[in-house]
C-alpha atoms as a PDB file:
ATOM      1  CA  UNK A   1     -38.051  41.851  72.201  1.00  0.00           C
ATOM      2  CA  UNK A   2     -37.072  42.255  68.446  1.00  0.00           C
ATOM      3  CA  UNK A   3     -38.318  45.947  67.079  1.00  0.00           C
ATOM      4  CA  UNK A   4     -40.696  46.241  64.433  1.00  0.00           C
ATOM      5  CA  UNK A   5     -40.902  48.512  61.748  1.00  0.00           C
ATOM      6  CA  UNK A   6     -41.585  47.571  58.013  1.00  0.00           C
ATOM      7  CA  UNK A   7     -42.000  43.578  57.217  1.00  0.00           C
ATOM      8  CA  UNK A   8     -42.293  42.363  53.346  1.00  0.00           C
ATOM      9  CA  UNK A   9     -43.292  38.782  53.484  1.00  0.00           C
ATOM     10  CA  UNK A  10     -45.192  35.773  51.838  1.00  0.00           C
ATOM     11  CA  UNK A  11     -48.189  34.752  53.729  1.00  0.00           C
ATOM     12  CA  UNK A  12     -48.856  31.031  55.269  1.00  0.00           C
ATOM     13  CA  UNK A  13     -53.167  30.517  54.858  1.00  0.00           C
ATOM     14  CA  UNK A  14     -54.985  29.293  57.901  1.00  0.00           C
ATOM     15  CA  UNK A  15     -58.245  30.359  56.230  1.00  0.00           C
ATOM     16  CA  UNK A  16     -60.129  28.853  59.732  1.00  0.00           C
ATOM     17  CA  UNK A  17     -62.506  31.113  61.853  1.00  0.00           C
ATOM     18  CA  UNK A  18     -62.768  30.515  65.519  1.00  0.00           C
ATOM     19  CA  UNK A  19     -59.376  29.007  66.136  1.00  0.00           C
ATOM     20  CA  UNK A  20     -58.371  29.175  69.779  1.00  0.00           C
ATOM     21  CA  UNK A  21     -55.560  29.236  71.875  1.00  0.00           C
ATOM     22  CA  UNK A  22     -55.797  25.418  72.760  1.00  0.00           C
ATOM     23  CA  UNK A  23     -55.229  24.602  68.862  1.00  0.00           C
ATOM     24  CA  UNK A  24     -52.551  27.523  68.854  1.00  0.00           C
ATOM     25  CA  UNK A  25     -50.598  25.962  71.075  1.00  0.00           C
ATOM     26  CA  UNK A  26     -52.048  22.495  73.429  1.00  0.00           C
ATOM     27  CA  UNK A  27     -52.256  22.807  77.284  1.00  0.00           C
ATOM     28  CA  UNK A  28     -49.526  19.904  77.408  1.00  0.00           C
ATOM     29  CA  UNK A  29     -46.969  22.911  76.204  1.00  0.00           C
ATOM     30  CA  UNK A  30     -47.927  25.233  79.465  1.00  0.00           C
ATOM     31  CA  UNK A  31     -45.776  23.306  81.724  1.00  0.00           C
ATOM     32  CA  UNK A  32     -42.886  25.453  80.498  1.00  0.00           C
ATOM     33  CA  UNK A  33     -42.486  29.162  81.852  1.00  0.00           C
ATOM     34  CA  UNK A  34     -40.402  30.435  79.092  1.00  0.00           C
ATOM     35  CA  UNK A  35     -40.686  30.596  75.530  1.00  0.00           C
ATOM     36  CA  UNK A  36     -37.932  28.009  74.383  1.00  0.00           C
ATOM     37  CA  UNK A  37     -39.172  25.449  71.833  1.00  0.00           C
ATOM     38  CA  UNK A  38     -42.407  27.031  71.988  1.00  0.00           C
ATOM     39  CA  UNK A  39     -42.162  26.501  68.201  1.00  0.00           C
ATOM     40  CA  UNK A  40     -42.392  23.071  68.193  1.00  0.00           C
ATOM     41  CA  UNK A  41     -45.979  22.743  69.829  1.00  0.00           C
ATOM     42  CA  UNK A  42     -47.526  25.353  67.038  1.00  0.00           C
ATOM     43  CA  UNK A  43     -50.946  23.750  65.948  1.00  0.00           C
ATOM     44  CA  UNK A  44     -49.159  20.472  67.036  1.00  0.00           C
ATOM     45  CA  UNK A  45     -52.689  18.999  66.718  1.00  0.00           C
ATOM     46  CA  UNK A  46     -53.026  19.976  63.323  1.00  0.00           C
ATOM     47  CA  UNK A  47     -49.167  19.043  61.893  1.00  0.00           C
ATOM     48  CA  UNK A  48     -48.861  15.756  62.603  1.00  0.00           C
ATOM     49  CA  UNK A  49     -50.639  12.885  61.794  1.00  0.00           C
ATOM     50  CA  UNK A  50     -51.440   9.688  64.655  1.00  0.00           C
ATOM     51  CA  UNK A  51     -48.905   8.142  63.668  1.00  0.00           C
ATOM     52  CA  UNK A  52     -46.518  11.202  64.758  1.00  0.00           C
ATOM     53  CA  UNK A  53     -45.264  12.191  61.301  1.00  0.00           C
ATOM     54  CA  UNK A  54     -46.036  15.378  59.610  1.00  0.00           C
ATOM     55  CA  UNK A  55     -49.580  15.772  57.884  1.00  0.00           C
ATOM     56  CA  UNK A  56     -47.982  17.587  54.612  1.00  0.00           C
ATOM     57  CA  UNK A  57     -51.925  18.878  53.838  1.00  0.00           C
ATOM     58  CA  UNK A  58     -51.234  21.390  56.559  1.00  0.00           C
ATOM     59  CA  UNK A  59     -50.053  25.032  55.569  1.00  0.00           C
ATOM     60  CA  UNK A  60     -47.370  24.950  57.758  1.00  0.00           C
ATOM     61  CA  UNK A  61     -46.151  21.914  56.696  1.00  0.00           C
ATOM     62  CA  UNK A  62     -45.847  23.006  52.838  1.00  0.00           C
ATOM     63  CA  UNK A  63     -42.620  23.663  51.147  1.00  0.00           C
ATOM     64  CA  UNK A  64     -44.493  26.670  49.557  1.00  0.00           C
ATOM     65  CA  UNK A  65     -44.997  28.520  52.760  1.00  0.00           C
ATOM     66  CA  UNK A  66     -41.901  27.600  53.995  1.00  0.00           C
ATOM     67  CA  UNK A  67     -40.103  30.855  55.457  1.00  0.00           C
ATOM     68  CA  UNK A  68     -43.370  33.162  55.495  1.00  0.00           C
ATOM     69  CA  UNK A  69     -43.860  35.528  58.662  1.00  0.00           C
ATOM     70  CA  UNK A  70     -47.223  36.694  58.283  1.00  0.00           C
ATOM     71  CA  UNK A  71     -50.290  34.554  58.866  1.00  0.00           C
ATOM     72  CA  UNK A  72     -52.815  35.287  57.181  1.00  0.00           C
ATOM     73  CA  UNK A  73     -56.139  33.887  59.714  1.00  0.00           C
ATOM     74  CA  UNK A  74     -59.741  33.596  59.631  1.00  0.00           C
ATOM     75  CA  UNK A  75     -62.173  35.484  61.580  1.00  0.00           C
ATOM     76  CA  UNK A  76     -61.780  35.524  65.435  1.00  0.00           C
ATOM     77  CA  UNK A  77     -58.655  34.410  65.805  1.00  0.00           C
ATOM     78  CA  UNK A  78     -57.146  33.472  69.486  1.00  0.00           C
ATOM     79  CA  UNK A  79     -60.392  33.382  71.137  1.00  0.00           C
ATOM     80  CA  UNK A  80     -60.355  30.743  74.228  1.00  0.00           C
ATOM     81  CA  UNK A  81     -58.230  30.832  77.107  1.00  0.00           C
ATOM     82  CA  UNK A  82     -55.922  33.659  77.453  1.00  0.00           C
ATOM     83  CA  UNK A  83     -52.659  31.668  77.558  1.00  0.00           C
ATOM     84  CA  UNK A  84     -49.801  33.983  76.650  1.00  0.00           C
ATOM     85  CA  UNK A  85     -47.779  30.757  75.267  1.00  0.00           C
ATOM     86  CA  UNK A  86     -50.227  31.421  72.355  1.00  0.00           C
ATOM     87  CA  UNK A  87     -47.969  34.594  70.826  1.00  0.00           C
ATOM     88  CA  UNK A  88     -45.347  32.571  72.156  1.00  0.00           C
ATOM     89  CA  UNK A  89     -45.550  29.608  70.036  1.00  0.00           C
ATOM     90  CA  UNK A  90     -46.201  32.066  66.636  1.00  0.00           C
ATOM     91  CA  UNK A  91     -43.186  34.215  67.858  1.00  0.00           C
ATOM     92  CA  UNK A  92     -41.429  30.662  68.060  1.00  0.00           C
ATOM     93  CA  UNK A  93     -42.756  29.509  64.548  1.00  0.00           C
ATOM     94  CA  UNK A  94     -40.865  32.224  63.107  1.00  0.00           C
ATOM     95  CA  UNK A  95     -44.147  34.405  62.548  1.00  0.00           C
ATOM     96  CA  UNK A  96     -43.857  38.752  63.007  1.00  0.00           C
ATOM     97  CA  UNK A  97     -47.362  39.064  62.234  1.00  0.00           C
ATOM     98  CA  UNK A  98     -51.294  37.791  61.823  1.00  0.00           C
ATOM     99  CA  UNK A  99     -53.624  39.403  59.459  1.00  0.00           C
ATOM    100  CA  UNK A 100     -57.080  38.219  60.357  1.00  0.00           C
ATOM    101  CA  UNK A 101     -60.462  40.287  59.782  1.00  0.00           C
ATOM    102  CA  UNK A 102     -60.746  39.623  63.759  1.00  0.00           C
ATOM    103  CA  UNK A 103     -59.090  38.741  66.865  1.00  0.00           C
ATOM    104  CA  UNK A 104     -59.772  38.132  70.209  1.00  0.00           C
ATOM    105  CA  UNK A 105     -59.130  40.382  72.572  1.00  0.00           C
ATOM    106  CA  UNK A 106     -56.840  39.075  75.445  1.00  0.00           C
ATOM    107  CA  UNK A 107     -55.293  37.393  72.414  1.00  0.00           C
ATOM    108  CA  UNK A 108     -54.665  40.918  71.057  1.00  0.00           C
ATOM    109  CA  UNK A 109     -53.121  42.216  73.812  1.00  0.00           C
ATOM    110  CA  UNK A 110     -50.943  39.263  75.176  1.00  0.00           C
ATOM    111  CA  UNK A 111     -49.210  39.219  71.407  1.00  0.00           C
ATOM    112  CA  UNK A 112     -49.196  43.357  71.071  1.00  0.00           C
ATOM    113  CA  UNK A 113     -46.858  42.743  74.821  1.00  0.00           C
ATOM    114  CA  UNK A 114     -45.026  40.585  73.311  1.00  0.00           C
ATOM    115  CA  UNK A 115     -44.020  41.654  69.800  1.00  0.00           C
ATOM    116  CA  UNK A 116     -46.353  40.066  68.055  1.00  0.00           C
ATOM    117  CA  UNK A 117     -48.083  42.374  65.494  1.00  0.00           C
ATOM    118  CA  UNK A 118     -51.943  42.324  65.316  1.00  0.00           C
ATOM    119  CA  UNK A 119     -53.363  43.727  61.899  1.00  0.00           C
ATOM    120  CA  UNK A 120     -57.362  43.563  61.715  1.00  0.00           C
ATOM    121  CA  UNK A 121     -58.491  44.055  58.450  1.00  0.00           C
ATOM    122  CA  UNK A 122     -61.739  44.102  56.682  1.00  0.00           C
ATOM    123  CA  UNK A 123     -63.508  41.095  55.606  1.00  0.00           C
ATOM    124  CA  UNK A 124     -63.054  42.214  51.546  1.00  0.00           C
ATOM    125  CA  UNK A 125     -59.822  42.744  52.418  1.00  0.00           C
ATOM    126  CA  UNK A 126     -58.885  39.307  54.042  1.00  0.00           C
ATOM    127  CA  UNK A 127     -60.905  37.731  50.569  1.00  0.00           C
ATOM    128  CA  UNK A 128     -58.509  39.299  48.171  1.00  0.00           C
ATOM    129  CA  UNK A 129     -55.497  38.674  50.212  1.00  0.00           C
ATOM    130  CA  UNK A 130     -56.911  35.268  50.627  1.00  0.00           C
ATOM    131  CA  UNK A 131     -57.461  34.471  46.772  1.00  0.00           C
ATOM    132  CA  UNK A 132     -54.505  36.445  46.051  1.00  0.00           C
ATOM    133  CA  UNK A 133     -52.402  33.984  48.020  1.00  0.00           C
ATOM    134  CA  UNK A 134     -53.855  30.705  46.909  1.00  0.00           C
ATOM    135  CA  UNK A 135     -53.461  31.672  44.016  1.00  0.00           C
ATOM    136  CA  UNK A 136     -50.080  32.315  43.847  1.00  0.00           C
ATOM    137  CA  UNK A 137     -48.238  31.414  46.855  1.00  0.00           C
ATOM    138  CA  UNK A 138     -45.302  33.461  46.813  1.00  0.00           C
ATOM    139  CA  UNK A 139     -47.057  37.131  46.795  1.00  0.00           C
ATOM    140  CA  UNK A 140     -45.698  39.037  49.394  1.00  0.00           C
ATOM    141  CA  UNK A 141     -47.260  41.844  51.258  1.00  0.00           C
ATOM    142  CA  UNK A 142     -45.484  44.932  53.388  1.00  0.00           C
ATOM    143  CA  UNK A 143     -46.550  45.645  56.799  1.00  0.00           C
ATOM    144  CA  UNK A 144     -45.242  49.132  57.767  1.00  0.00           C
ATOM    145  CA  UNK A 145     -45.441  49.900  61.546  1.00  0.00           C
ATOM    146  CA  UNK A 146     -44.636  53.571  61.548  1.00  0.00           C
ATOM    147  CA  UNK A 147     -47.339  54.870  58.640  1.00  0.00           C
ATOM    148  CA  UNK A 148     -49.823  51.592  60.198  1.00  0.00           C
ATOM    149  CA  UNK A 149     -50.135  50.503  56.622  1.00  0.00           C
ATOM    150  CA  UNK A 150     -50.923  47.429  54.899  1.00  0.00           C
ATOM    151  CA  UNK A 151     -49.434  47.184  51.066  1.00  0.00           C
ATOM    152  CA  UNK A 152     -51.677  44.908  49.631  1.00  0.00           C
ATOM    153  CA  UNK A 153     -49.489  42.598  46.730  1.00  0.00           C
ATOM    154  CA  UNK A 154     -50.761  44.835  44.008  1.00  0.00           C
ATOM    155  CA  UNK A 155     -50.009  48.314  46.089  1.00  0.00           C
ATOM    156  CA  UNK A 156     -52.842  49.432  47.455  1.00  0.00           C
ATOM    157  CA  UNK A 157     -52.433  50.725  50.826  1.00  0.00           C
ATOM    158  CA  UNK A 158     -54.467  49.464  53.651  1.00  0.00           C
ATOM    159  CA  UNK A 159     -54.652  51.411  57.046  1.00  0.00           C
ATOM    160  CA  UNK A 160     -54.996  49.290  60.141  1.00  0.00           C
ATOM    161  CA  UNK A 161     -55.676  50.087  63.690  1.00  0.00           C
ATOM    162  CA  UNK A 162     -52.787  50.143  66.799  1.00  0.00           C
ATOM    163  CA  UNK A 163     -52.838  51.805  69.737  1.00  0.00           C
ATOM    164  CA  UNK A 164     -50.395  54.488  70.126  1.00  0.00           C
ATOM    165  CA  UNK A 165     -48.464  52.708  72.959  1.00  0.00           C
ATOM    166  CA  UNK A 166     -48.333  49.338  71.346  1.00  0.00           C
ATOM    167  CA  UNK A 167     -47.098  50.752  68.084  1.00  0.00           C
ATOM    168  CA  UNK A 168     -44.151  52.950  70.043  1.00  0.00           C
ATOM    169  CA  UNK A 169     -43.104  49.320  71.868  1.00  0.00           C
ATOM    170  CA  UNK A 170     -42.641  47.476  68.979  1.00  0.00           C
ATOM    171  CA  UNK A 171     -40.665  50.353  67.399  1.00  0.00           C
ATOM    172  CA  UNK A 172     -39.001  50.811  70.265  1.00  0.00           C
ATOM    173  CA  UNK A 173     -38.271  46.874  70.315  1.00  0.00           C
ATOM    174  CA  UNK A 174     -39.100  46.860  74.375  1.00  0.00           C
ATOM    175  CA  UNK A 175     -41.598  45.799  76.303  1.00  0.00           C
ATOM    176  CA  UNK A 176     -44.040  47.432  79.115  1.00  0.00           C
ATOM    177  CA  UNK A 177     -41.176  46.859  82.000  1.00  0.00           C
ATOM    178  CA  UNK A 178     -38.500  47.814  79.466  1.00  0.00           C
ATOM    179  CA  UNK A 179     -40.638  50.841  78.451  1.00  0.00           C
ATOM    180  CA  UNK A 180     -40.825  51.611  82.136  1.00  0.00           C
ATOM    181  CA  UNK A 181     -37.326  51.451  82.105  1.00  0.00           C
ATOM    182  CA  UNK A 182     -36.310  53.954  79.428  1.00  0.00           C
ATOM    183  CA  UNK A 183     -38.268  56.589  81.556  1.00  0.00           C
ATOM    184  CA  UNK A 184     -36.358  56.186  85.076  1.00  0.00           C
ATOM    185  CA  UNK A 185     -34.591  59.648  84.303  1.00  0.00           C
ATOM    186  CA  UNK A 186     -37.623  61.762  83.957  1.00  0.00           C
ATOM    187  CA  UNK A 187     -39.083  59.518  86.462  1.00  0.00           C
ATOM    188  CA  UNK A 188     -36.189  60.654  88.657  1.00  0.00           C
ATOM    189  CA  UNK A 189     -36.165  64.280  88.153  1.00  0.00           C
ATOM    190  CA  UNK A 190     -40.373  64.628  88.195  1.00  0.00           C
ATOM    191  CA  UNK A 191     -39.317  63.332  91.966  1.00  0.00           C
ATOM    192  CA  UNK A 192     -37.012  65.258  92.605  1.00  0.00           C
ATOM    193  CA  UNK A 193     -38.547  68.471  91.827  1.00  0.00           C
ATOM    194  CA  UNK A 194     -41.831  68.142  93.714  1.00  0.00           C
ATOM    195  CA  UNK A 195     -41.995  67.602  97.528  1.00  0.00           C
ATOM    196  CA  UNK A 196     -43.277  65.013  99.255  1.00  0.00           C
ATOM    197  CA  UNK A 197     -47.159  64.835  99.676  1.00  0.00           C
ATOM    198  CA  UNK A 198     -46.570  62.372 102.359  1.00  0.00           C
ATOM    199  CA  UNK A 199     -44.558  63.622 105.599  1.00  0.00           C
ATOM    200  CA  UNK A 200     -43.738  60.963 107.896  1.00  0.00           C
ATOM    201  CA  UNK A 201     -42.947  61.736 111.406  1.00  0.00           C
ATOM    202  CA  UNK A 202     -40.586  60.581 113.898  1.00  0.00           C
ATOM    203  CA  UNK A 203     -42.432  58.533 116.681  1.00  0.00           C
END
């Protein structure tokens, strides 16, 4: 997966709490077991009108937030099923990042694996950023992985919480297996220098 270390970027608005995987990305997307075209299906539901064509009332759909990699969400954010297409289809959507004041938990974790960063914030702080942004659209905020700060469009600095080996993943730009991976030679010599706890014997 891509690494991840300092993002400046507008922010695309989905100022909805409770939004779940389902309306992240709809069960008729599942069938696939990669993440190709992913992008497509994100909040299908919600882009396009009956008639198939695009609603242009939704965020995503707006000229305005057209290239911006950070959503900014409402308050428990990827609750439902714990679908992993759901960090898929933001990855997919061109997204590095969601701001929301709360996420879900599997939700969390499924998009931390996958390179998808999760900043919680506090509630004042998701208003201003909020305001800020509807406001005037093409505010940009800096996400820096390594200090796990938030630079808030006027420069304040917002810490946000990452665990330690989530953070060195996505600055690493690997995954758990390819984490795994990058350890095989002190994997290797830890073996080789201690003896077996297990003898087997010949029958």
């Amino acid at each position: 997966m891509a690494r991840f270390d300092t993002l400046t970027s507008r922010l695309a608005p989905l100022p909805l709490d409770n939004v779940d995987t389902d309306q992240i990305i709809p069960a008729r997307y599942l069938k696939v077991i990669d993440k190709e075209g992913l992008g497509e299906g994100l909040f299908s539901a919600w882009r396009t009108l009956p008639d198939g064509s695009r609603d242009p009332a939704f965020v995503l759909n707006q000229k305005k937030y057209e290239g911006a990699k950070i959503l900014l969400a409402g308050d428990n954010f990827g609750c439902g099923s714990s679908r992993e297409h759901a960090p898929w289809a933001l990855l997919g959507g061109g997204f590095r990042a969601v701001i929301s004041p709360r996420f879900a938990d599997i939700f969390r974790n499924n998009s931390l694996k996958n390179g998808l960063l999760i900043v919680e914030v506090s509630q004042s702080v998701y208003r201003r950023l909020l305001a800020q942004v509807e406001a005037d659209p093409v505010v940009e905020v800096t996400l820096d992985l390594s200090q796990e700060l938030l630079f808030l469009p006027d420069g304040e600095e917002v810490s946000f919480p990452i665990d330690s080996f989530s953070r060195r993943c996505l600055l690493d730009g690997v995954d758990q297996l390819g984490y795994l991976f990058d350890q095989l030679g002190a994997i290797e010599s830890f073996e080789q220098s201690h003896e077996p706890r297990v003898r087997t014997t010949d029958s």
